[in-house]
N, C-alpha and C. Protein backbone atom coordinates (compact mmCIF):
# COMPACT_ATOMS: atom_id res chain seq x y z
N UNK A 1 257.56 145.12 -8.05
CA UNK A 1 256.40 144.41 -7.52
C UNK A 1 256.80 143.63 -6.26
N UNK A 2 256.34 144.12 -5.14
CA UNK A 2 256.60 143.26 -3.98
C UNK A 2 255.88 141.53 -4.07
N UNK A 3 256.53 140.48 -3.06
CA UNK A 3 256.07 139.60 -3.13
C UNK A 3 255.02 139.45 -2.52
N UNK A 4 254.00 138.14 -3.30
CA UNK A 4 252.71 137.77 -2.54
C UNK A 4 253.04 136.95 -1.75
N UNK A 5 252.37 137.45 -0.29
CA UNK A 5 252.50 136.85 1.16
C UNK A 5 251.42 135.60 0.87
N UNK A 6 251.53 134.63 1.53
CA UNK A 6 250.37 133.33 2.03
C UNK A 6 249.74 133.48 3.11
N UNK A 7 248.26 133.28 3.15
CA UNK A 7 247.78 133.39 4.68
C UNK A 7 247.97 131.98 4.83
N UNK A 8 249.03 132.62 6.02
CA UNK A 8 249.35 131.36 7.05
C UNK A 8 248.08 130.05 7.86
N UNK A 9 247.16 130.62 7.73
CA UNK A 9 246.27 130.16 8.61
C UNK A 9 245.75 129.19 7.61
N UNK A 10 245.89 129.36 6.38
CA UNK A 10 244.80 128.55 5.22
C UNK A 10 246.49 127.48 4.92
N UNK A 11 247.71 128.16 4.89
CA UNK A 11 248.85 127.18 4.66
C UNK A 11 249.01 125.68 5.72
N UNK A 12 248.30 126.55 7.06
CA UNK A 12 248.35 125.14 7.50
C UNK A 12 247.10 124.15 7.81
N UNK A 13 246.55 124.51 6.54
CA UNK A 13 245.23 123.94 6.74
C UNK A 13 244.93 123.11 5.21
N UNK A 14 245.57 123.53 4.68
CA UNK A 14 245.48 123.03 3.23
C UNK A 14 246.52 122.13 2.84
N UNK A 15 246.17 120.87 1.95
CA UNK A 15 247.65 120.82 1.35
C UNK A 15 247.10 120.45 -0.09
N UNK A 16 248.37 120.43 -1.36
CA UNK A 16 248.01 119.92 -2.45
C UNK A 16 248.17 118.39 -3.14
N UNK A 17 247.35 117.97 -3.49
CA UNK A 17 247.37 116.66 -3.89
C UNK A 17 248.16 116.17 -5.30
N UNK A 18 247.97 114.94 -5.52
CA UNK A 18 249.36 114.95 -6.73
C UNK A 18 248.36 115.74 -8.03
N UNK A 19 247.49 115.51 -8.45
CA UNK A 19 246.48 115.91 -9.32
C UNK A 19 246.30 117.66 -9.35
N UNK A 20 246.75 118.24 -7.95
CA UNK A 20 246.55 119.85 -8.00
C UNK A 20 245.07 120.01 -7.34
N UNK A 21 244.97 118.82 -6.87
CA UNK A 21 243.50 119.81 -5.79
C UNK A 21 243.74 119.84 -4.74
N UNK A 22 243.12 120.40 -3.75
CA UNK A 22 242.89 120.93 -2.76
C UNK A 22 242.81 119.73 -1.62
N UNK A 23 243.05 119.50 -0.79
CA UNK A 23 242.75 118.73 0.07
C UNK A 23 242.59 119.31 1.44
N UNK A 24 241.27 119.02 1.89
CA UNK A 24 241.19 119.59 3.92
C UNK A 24 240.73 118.43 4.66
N UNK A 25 240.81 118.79 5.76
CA UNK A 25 240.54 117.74 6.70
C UNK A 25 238.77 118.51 7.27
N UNK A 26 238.23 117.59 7.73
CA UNK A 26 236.39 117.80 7.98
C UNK A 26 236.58 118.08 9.50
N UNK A 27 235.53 119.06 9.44
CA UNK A 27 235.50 120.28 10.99
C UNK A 27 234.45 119.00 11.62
N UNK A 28 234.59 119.48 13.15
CA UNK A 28 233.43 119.03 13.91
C UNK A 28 234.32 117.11 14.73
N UNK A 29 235.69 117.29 14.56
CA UNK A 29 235.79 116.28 15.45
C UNK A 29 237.24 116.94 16.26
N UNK A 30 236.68 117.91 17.15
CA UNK A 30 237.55 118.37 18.36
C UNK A 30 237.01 118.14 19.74
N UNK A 31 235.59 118.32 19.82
CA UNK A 31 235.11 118.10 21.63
C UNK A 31 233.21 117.90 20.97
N UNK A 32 233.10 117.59 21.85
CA UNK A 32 231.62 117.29 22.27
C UNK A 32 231.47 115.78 21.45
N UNK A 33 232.24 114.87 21.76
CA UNK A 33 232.27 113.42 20.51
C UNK A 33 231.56 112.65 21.27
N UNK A 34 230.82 112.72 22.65
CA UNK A 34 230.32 111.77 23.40
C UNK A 34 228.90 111.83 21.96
N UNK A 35 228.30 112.29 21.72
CA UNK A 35 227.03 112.39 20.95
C UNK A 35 226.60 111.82 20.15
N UNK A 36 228.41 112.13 19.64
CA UNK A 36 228.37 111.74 17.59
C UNK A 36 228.77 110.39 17.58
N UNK A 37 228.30 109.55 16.83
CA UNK A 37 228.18 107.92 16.33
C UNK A 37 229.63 107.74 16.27
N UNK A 38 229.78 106.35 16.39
CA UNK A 38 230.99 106.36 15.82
C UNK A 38 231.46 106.32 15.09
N UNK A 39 230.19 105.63 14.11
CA UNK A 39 230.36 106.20 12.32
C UNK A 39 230.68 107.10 11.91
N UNK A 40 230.21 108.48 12.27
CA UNK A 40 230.23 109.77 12.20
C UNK A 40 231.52 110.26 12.77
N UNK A 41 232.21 109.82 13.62
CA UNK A 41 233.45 110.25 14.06
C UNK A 41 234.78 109.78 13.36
N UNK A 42 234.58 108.32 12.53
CA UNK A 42 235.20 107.45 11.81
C UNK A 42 235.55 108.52 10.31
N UNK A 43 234.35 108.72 9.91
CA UNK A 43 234.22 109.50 8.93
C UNK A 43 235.04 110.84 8.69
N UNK A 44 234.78 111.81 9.65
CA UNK A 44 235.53 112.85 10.29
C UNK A 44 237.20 112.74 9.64
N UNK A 45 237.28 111.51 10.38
CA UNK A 45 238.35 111.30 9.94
C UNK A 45 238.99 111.55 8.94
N UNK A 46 239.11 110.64 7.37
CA UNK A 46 238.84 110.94 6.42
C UNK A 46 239.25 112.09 6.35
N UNK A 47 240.20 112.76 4.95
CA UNK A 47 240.27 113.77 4.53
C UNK A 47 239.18 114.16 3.86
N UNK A 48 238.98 115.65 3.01
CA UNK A 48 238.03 115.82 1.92
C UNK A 48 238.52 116.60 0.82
N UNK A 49 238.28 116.45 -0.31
CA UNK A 49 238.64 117.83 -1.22
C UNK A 49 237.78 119.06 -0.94
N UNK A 50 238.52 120.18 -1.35
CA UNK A 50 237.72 121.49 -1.13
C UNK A 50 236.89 121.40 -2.74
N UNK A 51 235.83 121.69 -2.41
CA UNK A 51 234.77 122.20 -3.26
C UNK A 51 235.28 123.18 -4.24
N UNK A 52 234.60 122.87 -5.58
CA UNK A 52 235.25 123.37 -6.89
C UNK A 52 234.80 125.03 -6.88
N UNK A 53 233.53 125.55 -6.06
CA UNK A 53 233.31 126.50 -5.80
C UNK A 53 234.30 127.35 -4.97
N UNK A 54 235.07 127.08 -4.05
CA UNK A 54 236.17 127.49 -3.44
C UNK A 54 237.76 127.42 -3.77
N UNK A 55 237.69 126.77 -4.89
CA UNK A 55 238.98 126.77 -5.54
C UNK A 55 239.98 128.12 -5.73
N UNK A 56 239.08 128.77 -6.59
CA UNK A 56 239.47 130.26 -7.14
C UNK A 56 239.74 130.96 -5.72
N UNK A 57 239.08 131.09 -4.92
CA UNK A 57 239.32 132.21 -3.66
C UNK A 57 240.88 131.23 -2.86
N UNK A 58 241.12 130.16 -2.91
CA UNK A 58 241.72 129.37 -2.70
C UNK A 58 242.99 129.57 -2.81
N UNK A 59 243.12 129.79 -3.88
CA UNK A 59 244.16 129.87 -4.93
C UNK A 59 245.35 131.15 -4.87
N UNK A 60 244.19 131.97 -4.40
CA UNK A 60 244.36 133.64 -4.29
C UNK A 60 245.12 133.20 -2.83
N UNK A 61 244.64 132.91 -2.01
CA UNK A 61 245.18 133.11 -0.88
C UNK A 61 246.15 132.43 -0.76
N UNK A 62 246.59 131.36 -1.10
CA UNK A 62 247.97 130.42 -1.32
C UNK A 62 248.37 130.45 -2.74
N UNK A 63 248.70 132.02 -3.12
CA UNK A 63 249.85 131.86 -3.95
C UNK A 63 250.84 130.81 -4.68
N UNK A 64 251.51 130.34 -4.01
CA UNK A 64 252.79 129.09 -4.10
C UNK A 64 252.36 128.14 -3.97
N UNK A 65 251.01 127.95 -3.43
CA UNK A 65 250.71 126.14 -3.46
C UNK A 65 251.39 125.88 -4.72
C-alpha cells in the first residue's frame, strides 16, 4: 500500500487544535479594506473553526493531521 500524500494547499491552511478540531483563518481580509468597517476587519481577524459539515472531507485530505 503506497503512502497517503496531504494536499499541501489545505496543510497550509489548516491547523489542529488541542481538542482535534479544525481551525482556519476567515477569507475576505486581503485588499479592497477601504469599505469594510473596522469592526468587520477586527473580526476577520480572529481565527474560526471549520464547520462540522466539512470535517469528514477534511480529514480525507489531511491524512496525518
Amino acid at each position: 500500500m503506497p503512502k497517503m500524500k496531504t494536499r499541501r494547499a489545505a496543510a497550509k491552511r489548516f491547523k489542529l487544535t488541542g481538542t482535534g478540531k479544525l481551525k482556519r483563518n476567515k477569507a475576505y481580509k486581503s485588499h479592497i479594506l477601504t469599505k469594510k468597517t473596522t469592526k468587520r476587519k477586527r473580526n476577520l481577524r480572529q481565527s474560526a473553526i471549520v464547520d462540522s459539515t466539512n470535517v469528514k472531507n477534511m480529514k480525507k485530505v489531511l491524512p496525518y493531521l
